[in-house]
Protein backbone atom coordinates (compact mmCIF):
# COMPACT_ATOMS: atom_id res chain seq x y z
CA UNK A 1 48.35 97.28 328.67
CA UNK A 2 44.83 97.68 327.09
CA UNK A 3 42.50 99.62 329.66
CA UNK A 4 38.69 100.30 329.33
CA UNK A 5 38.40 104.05 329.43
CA UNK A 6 34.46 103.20 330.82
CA UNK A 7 35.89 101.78 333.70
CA UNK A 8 37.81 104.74 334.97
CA UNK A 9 35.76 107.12 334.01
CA UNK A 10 34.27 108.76 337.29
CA UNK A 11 34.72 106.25 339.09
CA UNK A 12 36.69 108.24 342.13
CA UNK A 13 33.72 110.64 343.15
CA UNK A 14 30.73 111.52 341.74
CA UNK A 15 30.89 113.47 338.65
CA UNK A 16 29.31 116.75 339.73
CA UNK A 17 30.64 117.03 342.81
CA UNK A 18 34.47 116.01 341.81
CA UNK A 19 33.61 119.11 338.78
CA UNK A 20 32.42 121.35 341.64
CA UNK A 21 35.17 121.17 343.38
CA UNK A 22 37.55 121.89 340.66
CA UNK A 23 35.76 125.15 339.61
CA UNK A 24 35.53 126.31 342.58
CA UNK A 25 38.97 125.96 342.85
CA UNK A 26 39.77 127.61 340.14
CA UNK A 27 37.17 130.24 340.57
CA UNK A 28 38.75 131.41 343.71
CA UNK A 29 42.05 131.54 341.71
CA UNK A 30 40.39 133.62 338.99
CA UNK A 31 38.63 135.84 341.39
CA UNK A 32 42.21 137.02 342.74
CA UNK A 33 42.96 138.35 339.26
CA UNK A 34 42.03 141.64 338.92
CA UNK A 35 40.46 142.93 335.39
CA UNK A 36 43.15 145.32 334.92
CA UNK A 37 46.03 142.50 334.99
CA UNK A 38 43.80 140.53 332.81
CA UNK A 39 43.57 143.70 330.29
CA UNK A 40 47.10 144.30 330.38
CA UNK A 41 47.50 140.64 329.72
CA UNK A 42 45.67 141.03 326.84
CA UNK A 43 46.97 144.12 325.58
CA UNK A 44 50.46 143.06 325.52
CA UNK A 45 50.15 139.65 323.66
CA UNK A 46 48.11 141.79 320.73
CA UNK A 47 50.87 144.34 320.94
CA UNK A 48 53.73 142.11 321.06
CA UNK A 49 52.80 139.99 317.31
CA UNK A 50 50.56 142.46 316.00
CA UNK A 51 53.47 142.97 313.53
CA UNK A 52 54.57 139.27 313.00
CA UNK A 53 54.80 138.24 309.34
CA UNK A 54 55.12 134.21 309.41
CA UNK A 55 52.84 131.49 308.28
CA UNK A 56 50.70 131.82 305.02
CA UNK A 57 46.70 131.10 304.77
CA UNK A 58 45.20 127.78 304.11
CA UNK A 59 45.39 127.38 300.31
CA UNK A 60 43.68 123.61 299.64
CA UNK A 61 40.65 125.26 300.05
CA UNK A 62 40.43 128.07 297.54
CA UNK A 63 38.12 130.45 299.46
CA UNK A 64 40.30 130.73 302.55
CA UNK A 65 43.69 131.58 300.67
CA UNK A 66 41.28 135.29 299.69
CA UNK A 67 41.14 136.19 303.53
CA UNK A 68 42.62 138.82 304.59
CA UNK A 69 45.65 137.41 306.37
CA UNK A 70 45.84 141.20 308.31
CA UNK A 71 43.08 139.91 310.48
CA UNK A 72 44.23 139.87 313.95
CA UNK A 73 42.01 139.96 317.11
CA UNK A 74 41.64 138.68 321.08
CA UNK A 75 39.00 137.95 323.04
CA UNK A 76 38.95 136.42 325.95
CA UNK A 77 35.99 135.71 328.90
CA UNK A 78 35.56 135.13 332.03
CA UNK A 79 33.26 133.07 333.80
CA UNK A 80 31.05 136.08 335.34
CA UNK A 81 30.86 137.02 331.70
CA UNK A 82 33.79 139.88 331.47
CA UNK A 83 35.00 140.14 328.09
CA UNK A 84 38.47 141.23 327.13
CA UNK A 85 39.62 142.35 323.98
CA UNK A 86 42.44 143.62 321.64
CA UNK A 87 42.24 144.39 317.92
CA UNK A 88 39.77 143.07 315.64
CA UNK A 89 37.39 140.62 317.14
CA UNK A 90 34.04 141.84 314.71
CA UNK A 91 35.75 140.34 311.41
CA UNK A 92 34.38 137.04 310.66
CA UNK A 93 36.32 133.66 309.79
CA UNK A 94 34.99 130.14 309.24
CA UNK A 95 35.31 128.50 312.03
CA UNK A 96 36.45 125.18 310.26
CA UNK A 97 37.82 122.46 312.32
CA UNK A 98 37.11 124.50 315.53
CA UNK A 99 33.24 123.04 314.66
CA UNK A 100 34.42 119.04 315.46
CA UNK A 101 34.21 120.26 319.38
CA UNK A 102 30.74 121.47 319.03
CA UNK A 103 29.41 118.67 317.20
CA UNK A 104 31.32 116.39 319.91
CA UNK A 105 29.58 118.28 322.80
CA UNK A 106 26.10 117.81 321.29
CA UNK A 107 26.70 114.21 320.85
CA UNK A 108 28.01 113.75 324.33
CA UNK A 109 24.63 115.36 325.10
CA UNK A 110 22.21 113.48 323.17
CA UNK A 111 23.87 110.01 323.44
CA UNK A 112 26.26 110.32 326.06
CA UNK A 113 30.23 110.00 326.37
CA UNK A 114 30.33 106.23 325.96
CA UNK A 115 28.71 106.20 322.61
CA UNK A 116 31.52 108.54 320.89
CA UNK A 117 34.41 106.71 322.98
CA UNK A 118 32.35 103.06 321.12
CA UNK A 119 31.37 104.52 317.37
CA UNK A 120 35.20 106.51 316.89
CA UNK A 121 37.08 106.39 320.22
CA UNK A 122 38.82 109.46 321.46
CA UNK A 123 43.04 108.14 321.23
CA UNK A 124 45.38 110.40 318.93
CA UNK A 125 45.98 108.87 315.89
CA UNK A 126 49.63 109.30 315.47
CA UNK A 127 48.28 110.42 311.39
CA UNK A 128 47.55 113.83 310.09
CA UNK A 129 44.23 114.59 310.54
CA UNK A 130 42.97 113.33 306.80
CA UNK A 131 44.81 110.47 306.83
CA UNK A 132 43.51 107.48 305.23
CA UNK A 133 46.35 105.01 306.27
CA UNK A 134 44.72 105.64 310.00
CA UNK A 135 41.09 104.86 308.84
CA UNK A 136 43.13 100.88 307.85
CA UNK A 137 45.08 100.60 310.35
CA UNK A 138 42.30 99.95 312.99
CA UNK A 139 39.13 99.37 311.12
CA UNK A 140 38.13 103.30 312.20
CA UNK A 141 38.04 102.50 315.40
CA UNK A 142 40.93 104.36 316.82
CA UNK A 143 39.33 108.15 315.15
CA UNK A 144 38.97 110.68 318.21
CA UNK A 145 36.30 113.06 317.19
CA UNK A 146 38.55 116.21 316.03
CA UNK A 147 40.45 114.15 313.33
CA UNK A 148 38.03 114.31 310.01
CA UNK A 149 37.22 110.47 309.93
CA UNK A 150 36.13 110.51 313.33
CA UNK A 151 34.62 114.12 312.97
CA UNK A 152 32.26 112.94 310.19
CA UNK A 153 31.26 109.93 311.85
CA UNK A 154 30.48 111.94 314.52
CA UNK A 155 28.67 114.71 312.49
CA UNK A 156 26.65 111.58 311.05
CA UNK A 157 25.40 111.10 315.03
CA UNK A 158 23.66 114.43 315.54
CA UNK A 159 19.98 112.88 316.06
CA UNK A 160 17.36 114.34 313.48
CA UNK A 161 14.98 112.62 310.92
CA UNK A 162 15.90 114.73 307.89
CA UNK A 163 19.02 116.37 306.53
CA UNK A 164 17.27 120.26 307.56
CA UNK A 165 16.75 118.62 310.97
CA UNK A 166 20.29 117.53 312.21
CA UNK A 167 21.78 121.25 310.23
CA UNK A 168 19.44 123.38 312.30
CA UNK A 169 20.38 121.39 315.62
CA UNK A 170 23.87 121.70 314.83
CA UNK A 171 23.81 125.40 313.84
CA UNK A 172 21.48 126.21 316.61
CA UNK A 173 23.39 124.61 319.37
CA UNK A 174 27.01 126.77 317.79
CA UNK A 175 24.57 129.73 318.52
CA UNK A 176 23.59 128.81 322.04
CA UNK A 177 27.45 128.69 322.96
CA UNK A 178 28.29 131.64 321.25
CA UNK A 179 25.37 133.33 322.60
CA UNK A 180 23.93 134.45 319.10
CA UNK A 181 22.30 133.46 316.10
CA UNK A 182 24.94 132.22 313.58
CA UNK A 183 25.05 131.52 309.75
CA UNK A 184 27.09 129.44 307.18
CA UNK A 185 30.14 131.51 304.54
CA UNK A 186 28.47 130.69 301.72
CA UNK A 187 31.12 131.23 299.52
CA UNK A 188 33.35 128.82 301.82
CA UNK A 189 30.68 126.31 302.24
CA UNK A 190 30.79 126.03 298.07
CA UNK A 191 34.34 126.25 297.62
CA UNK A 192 34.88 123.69 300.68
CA UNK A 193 32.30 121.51 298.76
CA UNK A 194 33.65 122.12 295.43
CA UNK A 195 37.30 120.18 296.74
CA UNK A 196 36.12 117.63 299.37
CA UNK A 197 36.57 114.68 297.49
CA UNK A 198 38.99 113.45 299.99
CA UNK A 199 36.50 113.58 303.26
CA UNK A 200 33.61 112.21 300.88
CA UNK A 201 36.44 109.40 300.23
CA UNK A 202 37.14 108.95 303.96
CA UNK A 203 32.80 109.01 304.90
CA UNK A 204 33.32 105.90 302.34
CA UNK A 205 35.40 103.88 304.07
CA UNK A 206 34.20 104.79 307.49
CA UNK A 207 30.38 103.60 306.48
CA UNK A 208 32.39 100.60 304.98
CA UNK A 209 33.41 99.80 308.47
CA UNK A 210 30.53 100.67 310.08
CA UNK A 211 31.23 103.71 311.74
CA UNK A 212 28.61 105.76 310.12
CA UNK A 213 25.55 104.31 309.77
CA UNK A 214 23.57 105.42 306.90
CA UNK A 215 24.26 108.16 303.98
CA UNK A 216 27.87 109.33 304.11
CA UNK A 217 27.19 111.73 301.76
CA UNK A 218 25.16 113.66 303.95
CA UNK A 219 27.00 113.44 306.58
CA UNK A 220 29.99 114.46 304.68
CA UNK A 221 28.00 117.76 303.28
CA UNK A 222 26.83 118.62 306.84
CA UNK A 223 30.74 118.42 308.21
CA UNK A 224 31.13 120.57 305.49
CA UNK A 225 28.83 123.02 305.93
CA UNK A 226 29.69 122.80 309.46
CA UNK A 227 33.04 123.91 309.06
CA UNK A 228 31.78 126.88 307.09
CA UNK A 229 30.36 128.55 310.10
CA UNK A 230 31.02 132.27 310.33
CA UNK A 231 32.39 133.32 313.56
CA UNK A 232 34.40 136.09 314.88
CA UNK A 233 36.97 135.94 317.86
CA UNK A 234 34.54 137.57 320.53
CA UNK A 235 32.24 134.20 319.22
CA UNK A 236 35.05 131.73 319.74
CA UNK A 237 36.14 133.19 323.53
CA UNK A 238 32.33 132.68 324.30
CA UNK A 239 32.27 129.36 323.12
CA UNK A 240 35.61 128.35 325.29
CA UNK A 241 34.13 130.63 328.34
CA UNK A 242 31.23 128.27 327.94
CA UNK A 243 33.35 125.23 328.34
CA UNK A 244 35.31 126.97 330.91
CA UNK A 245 32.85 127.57 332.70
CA UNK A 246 31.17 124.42 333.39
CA UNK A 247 29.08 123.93 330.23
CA UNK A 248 27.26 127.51 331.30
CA UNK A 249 27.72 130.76 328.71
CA UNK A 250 28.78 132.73 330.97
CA UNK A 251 27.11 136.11 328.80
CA UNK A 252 24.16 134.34 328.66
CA UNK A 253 23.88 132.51 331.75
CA UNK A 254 22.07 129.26 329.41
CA UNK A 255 23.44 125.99 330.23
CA UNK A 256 24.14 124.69 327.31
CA UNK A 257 25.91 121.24 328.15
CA UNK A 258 25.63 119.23 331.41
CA UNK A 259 28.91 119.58 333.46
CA UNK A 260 29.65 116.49 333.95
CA UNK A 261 30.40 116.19 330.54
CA UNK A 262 32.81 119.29 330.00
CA UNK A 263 35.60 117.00 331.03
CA UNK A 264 35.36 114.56 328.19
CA UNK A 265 35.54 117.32 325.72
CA UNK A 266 38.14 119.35 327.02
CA UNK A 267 40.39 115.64 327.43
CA UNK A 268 40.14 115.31 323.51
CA UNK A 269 41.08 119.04 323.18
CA UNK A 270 43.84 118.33 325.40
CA UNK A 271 45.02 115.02 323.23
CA UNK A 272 43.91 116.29 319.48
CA UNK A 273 43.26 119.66 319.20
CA UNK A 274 46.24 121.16 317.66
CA UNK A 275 47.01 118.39 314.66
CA UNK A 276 50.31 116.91 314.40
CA UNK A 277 51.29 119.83 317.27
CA UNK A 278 48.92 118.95 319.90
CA UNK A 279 51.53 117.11 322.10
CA UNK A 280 53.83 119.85 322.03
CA UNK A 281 50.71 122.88 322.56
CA UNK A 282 49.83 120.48 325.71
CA UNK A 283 53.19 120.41 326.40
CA UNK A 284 53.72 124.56 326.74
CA UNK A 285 50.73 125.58 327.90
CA UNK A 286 48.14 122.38 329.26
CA UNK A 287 45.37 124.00 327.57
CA UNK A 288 42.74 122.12 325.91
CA UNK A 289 42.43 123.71 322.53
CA UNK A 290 41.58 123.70 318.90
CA UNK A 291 42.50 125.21 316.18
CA UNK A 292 40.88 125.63 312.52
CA UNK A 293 42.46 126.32 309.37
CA UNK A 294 40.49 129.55 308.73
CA UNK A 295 42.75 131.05 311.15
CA UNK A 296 40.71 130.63 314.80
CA UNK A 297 42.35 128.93 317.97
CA UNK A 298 40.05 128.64 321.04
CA UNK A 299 41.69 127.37 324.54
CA UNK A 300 40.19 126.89 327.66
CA UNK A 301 41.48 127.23 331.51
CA UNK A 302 38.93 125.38 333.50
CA UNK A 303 37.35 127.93 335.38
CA UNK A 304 39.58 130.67 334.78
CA UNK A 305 38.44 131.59 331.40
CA UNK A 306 38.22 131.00 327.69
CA UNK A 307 40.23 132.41 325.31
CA UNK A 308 40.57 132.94 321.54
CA UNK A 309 42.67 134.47 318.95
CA UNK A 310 41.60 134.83 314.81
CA UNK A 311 44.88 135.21 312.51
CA UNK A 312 44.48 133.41 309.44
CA UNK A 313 48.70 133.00 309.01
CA UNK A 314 49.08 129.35 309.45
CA UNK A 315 52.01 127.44 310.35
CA UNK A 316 52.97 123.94 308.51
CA UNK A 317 50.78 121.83 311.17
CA UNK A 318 47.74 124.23 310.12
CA UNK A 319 47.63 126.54 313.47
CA UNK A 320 47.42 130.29 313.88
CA UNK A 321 51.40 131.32 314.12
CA UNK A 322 50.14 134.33 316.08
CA UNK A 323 47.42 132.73 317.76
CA UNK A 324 49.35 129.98 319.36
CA UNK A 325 52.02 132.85 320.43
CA UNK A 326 49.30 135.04 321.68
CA UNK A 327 47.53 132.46 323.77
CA UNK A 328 50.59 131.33 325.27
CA UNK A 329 51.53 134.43 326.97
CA UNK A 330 47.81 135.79 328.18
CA UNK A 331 47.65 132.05 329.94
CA UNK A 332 51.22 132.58 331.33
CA UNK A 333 50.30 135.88 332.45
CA UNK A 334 47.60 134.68 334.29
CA UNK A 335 48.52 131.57 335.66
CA UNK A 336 46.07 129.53 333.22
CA UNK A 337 47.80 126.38 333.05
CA UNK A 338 45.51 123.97 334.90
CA UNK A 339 48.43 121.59 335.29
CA UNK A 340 50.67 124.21 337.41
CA UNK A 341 49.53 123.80 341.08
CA UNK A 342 51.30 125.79 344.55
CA UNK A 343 52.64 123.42 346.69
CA UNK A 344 51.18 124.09 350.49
């Protein structure tokens, strides 16, 4: 059965007050959970894989097979702004493919929900996430935004005149959800550069079918540099607290993205986020997520809080082995699965 996602969307109650309800919901949920559970919480999933040894670092991209694979940290935030941490959340990572949700949200913003869902559409692609054969199979019109063909073409929307124009609106809105001035792993950046020829390959054929409109190249560079972001874990919690939280940082009290369209992002999360895992992440836990290959996974309860984890050990799908572990049982802990509901 072929449905029109436009036609559902929202179509039930109006969008702020259906997303009203829901964190408020959830607020009064989080509200009951005091910060000293939440600590322990946090405490005991740092404690419990601190000494884990599987998974290896990301190797196809030179730079990110010299990190320091010891790196292990948790942060996690609530929507009045607590922060919660174990270990090392001050070492910074690139952020990698954690960036595609970013860029998504500021293209939501500036063009609006129905011009990702036409230009890439948001449906898993059944490929890996570099896959060519996927790009063919549907003309590039079946690429959700956190695969790289969609990704790009979506990097290639950020509105700006010049190339220096669309990389400071992309870096500048990273900043406003992590609630500070970031910059770009230069190293990464030219190492990631230095072995892209398969994403400039896929810009190709996406521009071929019309998916990006002009220059591929520079949209290919900017997803690069993108994903070259430098970001520690107390960054990456305020990012998901920012989604958690309604599109609102909740250190910074700046609303960075309407709130009607939180929900749109966090569905793709849902759907994509983990690579060839995401069904079975969805599965365990129902958070939206999203992992990067420099080691980062963000996830986000919907008014409960954000939550991420840096450990650059990956597994084969290319997620944090102790992040994914880590996550799990702080959102078990605390009752963070939004799917889990008390019967009255």
């Amino acid at each position: 059965m072929n449905i029109d996602p436009t036609s559902l969307r929202r179509r039930a109650t109006p969008p702020i007050v259906a997303l009203t309800m829901i964190f408020a919901t959830f607020g009064a949920l989080a509200a009951d959970t005091k910060p000293a559970t939440i600590k322990a919480a946090v405490a005991a999933a740092y404690e419990r894989y601190r000494g884990l040894q599987e998974g290896k670092n990301a190797d196809y991209i030179p730079a990110l097979a010299k990190v320091d694979p010891s790196i292990y940290g948790i942060a996690l935030v609530t929507p009045d702004g607590r922060l919660y941490t174990a270990g090392d959340v001050t070492t910074e990572v690139s952020i990698q493919s954690i960036s595609k949700v970013f860029t998504l949200a500021k293209v939501i913003e500036e063009r609006g929900a129905d011009a990702v869902l036409a230009n890439v559409g948001v449906d898993a692609t059944g490929q890996p996430f570099n896959s060519i054969v996927a790009i063919e199979q549907h003309k590039g019109t079946q690429m959700n935004p956190l695969v790289n063909p969609g990704a790009i073409a979506t990097t290639s929307m950020v509105r700006g005149a010049t190339y220096d124009e669309i990389w400071n609106s992309i870096l500048g809105y990273y900043g406003e959800f992590a609630g500070r001035s970031l910059s770009v792993d230069q190293d990464v950046y030219a190492s990631e550069a230095a072995t892209n020829q398969r994403n400039q390959a896929i810009a190709q054929l996406m521009y071929a079918y019309g998916h990006i409109k002009d220059n591929p190249a520079q949209a290919t560079d900017l997803y690069t540099k993108q994903c070259a972001v430098s970001v520690n874990a107390k960054d990456l919690a305020i990012m998901a607290g920012t989604l958690a939280n309604g599109g609102t940082n909740p250190v910074t009290k700046k609303r960075v993205m309407r709130p009607d369209d939180v929900p749109e992002v966090l569905a793709v999360m849902a759907t994509a986020g983990l690579y060839d895992d995401s069904g079975q992440w969805l599965y365990a836990t129902g958070l939206p997520a999203k992992s990067g290959v420099g080691g980062g996974l963000i996830a986000v309860s919907p008014g409960k809080f954000g939550i991420a984890v840096i450990s650059p050990p990956l597994d084969a799908a290319g997620n944090s082995v102790r992040a994914q572990k880590a996550i799990a049982d702080v959102s078990n802990a605390l009752g963070g699965n939004p799917y889990a509901a008390n019967p009255h």
